[in-house]
N, C-alpha and C. Protein backbone atom coordinates (compact mmCIF):
# COMPACT_ATOMS: atom_id res chain seq x y z
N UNK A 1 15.14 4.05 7.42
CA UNK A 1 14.14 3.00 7.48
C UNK A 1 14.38 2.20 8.76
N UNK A 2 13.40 1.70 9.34
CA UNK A 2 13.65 1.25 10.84
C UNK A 2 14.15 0.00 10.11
N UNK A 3 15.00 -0.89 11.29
CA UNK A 3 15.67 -2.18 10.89
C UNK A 3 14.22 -2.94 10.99
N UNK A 4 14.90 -3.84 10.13
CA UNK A 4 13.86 -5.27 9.20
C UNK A 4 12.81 -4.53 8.90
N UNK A 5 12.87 -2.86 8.54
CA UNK A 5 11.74 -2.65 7.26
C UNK A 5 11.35 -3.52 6.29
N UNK A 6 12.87 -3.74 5.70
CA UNK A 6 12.57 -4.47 4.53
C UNK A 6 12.14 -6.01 4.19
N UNK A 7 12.81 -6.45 5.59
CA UNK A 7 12.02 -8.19 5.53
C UNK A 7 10.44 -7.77 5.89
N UNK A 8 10.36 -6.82 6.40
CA UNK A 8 8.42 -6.74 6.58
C UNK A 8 8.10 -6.39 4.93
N UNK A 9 8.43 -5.41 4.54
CA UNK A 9 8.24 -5.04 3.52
C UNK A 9 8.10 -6.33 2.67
N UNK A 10 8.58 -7.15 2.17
CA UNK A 10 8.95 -8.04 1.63
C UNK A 10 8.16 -8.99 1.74
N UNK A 11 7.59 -9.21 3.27
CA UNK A 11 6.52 -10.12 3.74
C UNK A 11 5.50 -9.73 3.22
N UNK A 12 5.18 -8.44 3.23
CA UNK A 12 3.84 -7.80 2.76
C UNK A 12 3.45 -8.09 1.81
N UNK A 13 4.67 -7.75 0.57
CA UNK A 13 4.90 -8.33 -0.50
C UNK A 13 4.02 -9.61 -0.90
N UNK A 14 4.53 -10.15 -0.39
CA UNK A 14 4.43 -11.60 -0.47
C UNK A 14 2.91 -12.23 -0.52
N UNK A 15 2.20 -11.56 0.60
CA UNK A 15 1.16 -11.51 0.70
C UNK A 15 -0.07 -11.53 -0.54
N UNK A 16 0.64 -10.61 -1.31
CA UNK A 16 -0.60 -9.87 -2.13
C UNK A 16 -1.98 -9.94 -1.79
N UNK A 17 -1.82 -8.51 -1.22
CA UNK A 17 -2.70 -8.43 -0.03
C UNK A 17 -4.47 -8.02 -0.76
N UNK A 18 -3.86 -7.86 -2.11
CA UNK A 18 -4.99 -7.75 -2.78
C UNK A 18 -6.14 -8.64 -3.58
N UNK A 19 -5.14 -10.25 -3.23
CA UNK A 19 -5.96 -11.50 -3.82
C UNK A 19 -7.23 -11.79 -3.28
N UNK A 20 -8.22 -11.86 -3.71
CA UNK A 20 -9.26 -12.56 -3.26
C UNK A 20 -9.39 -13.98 -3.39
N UNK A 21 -8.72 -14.46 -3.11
CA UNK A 21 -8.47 -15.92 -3.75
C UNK A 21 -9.32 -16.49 -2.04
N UNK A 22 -9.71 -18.07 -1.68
CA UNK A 22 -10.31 -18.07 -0.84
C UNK A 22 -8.58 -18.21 0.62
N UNK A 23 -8.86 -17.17 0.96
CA UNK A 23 -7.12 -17.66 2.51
C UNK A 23 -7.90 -18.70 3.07
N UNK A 24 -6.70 -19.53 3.65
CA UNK A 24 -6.37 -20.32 4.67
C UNK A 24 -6.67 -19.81 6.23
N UNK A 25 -7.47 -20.04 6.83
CA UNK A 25 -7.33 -18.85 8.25
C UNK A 25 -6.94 -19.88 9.27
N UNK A 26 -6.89 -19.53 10.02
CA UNK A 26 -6.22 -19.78 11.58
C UNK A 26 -6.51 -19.09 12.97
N UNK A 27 -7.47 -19.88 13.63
CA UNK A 27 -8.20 -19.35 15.26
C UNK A 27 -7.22 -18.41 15.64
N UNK A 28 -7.50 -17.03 16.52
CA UNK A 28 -6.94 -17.02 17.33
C UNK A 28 -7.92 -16.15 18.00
N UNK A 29 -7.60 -15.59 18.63
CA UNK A 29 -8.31 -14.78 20.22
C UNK A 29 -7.50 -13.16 20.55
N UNK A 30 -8.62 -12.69 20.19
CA UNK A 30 -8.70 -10.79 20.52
C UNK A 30 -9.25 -10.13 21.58
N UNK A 31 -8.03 -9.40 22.28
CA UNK A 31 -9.01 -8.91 23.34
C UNK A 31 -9.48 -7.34 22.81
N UNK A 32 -10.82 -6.75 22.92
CA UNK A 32 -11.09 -5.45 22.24
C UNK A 32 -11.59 -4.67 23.55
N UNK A 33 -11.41 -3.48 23.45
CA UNK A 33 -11.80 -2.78 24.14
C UNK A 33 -13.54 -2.91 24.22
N UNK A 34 -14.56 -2.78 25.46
CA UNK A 34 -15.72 -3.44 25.32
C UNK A 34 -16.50 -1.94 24.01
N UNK A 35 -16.03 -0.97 24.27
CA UNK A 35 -16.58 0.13 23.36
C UNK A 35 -16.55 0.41 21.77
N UNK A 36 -15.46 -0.91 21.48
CA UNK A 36 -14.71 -0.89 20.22
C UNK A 36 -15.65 -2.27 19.82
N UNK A 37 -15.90 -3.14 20.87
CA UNK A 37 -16.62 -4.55 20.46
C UNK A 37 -18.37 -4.28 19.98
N UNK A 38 -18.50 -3.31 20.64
CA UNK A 38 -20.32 -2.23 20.93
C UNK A 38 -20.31 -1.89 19.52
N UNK A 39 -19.09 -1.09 19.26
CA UNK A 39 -19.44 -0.57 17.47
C UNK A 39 -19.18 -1.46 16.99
N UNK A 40 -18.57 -2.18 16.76
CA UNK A 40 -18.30 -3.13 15.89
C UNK A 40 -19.35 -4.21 15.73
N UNK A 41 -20.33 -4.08 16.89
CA UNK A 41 -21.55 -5.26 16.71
C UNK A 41 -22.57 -4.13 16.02
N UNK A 42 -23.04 -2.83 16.43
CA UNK A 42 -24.03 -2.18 15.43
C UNK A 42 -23.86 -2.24 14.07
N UNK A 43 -21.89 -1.73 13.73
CA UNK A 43 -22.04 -1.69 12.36
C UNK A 43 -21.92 -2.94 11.55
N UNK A 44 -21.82 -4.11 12.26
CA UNK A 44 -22.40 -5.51 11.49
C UNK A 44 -23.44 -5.63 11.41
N UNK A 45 -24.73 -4.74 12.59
CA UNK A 45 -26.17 -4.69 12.53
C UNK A 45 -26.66 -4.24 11.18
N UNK A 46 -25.54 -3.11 10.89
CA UNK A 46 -26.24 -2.23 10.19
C UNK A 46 -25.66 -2.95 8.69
N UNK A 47 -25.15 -3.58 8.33
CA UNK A 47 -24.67 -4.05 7.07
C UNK A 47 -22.75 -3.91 6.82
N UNK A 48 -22.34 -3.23 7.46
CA UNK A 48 -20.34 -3.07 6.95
C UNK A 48 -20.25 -4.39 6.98
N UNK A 49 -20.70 -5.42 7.36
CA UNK A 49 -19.48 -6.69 7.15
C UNK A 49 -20.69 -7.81 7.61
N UNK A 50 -20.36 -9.04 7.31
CA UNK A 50 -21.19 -10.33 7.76
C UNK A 50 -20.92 -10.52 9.15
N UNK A 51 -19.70 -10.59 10.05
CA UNK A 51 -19.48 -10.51 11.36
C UNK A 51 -18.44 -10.18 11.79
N UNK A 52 -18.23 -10.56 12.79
CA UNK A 52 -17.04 -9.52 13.44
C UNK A 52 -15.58 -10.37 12.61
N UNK A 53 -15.69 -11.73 12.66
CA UNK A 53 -14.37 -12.32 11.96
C UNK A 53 -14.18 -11.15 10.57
N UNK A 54 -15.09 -11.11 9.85
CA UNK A 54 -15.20 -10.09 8.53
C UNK A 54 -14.74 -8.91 8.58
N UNK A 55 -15.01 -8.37 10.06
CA UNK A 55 -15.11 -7.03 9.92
C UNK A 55 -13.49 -6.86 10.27
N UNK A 56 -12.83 -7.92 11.50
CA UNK A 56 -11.29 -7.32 12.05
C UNK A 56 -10.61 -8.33 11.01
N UNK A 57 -11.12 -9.15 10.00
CA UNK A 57 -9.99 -9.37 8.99
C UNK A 57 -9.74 -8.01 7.93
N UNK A 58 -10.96 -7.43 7.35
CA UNK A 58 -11.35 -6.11 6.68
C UNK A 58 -10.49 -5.20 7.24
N UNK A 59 -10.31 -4.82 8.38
CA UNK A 59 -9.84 -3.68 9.42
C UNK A 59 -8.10 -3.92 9.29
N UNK A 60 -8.00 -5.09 9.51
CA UNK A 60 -6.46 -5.63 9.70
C UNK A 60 -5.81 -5.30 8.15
N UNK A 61 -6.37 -6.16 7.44
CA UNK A 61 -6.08 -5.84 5.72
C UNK A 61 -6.09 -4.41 5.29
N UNK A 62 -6.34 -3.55 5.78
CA UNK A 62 -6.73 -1.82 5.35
C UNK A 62 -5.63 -1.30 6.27
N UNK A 63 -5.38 -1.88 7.39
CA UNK A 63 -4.07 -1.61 8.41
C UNK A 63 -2.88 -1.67 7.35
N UNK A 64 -2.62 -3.21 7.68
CA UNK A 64 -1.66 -4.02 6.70
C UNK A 64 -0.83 -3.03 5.06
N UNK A 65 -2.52 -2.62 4.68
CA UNK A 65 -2.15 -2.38 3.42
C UNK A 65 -1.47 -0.85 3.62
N UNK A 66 -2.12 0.06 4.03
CA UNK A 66 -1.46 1.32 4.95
C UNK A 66 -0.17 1.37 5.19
N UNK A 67 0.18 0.44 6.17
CA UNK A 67 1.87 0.23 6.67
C UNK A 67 2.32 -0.11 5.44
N UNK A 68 2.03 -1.09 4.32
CA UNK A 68 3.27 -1.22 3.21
C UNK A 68 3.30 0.06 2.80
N UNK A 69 2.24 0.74 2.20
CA UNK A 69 2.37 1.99 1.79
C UNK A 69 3.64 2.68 2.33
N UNK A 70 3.29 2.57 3.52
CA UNK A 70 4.56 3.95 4.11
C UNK A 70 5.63 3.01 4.26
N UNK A 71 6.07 1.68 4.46
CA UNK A 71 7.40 1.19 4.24
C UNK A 71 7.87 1.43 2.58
N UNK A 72 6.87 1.60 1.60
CA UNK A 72 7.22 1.70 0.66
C UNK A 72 7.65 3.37 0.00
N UNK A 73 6.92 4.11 1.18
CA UNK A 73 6.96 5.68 0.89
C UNK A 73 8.38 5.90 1.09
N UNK A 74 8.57 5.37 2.75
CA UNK A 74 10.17 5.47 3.60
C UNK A 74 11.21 5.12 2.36
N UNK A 75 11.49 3.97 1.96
CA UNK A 75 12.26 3.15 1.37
C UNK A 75 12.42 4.48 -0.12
N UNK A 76 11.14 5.13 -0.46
CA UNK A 76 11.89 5.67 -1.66
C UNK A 76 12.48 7.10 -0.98
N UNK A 77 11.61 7.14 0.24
CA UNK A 77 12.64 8.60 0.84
C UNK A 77 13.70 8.82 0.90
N UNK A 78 14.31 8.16 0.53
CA UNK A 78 16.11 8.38 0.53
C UNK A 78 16.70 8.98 -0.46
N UNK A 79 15.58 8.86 -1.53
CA UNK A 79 15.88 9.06 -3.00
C UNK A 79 16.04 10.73 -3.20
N UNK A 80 15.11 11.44 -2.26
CA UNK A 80 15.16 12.64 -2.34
C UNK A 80 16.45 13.68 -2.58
N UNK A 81 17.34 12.77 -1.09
CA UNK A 81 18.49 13.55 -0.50
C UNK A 81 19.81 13.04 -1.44
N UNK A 82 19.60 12.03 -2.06
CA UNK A 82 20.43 11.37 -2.63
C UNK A 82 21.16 12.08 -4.14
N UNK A 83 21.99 12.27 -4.04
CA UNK A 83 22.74 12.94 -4.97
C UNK A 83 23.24 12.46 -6.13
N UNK A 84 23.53 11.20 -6.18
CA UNK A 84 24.00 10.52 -7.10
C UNK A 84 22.47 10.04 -7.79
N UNK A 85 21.45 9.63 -7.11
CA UNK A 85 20.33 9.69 -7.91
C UNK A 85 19.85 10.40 -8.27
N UNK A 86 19.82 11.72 -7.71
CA UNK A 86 19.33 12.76 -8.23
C UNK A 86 19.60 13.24 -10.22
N UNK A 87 20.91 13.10 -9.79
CA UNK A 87 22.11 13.53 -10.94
C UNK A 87 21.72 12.17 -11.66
N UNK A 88 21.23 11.27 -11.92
CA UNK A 88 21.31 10.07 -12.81
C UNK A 88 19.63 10.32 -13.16
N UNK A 89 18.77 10.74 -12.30
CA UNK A 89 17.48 10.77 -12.59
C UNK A 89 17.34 12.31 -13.55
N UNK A 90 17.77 13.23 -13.43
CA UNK A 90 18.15 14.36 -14.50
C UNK A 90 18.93 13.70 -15.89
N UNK A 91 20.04 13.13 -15.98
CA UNK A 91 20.46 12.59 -17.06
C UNK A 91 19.34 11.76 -17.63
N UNK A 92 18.46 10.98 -16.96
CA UNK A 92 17.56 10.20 -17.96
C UNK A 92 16.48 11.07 -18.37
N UNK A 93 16.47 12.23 -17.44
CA UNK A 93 15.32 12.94 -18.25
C UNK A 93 15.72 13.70 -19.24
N UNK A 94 17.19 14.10 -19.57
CA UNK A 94 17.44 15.01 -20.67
C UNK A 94 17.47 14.32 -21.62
N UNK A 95 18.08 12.58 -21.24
CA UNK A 95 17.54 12.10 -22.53
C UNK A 95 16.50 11.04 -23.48
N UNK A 96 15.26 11.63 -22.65
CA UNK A 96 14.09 11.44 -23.05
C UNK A 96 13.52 12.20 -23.40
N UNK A 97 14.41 13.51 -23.63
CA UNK A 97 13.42 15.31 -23.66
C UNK A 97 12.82 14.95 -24.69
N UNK A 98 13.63 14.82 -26.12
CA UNK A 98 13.46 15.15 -27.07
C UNK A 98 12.05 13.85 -27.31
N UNK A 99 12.14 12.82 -27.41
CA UNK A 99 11.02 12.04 -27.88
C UNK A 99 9.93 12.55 -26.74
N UNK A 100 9.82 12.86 -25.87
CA UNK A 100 8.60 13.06 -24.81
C UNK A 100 8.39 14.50 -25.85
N UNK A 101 9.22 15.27 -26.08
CA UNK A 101 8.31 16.38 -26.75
C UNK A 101 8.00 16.31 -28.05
N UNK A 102 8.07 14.88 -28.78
CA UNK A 102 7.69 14.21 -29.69
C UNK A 102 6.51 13.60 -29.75
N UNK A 103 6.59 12.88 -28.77
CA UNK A 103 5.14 12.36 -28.43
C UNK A 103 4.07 13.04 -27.86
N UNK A 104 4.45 14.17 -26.85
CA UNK A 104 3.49 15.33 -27.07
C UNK A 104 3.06 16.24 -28.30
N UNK A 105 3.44 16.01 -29.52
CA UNK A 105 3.41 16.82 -30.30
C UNK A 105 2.34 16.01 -30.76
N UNK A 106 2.45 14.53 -31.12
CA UNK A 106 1.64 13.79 -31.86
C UNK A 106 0.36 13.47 -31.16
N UNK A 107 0.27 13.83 -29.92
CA UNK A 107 -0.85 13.75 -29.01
C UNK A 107 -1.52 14.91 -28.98
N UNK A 108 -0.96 16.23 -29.58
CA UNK A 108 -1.65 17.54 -30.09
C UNK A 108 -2.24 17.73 -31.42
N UNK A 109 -1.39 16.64 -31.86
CA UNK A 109 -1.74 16.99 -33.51
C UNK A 109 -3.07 16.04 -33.39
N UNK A 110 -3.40 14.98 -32.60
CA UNK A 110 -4.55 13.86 -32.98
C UNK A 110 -5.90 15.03 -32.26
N UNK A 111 -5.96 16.01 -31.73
CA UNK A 111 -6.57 16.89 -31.14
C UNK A 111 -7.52 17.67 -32.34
C-alpha cells in the first residue's frame, strides 16, 4: 500500500461520500483544458447536471469514490499472500461447515 494510504483511506472514510445531506462548499478556481470545458458546457446543455459547479463536484465524487475503492481493494490485497490468514480463514470455515450445510438444507426444504 503506498505510504499514508491509510490516513487517505480514513479521510475518505470520513467523508461519507455517500450523504446527501446539504455540504458546506468552498470557492476555488479550475483550470480545464478548453476541450474538456466545450463538453462539459453541451452536456449541461443537454441535461447531465444543472452547471458546471454540479457537474465537476459529480465528476470529483465518482473520482473520490473510485480511489477508496481501490485503497480499499489494496489494503485487503495482502490478505491473499498471507499465510497466517489464510490458515485462520480455513479454520473458520470448517467451523461453520456444519451449520451452513444446515441452513442450506432448511432453505431446500422451504422450496
Amino acid at each position: 500500500m503506498m505510504p499514508g494510504a491509510m490516513s487517505i483511506l480514513a479521510s475518505l472514510l470520513r467523508l461519507n461520500l455517500n450523504d446527501n445531506a446539504m455540504p458546506v462548499t468552498q470557492r476555488t478556481t479550475v483550470a480545464l483544458p478548453t476541450h474538456l470545458l466545450e463538453a462539459a458546457d453541451e452536456a449541461i446543455a443537454r441535461g447531465a447536471a444543472r452547471s458546471r459547479n454540479d457537474l465537476i463536484a459529480r465528476a470529483l465524487l465518482h473520482e473520490l469514490e473510485a480511489f477508496q475503492r481501490r485503497l480499499i481493494d489494496e489494503a485487503f490485497s495482502g490478505m491473499a499472500d498471507d499465510a497466517v490468514y489464510q490458515r485462520e480463514a480455513l479454520e473458520i470455515a470448517d467451523e461453520f461447515a456444519a451449520s451452513d450445510w444446515e441452513a442450506l438444507g432448511g432453505s431446500e426444504a422451504g422450496r
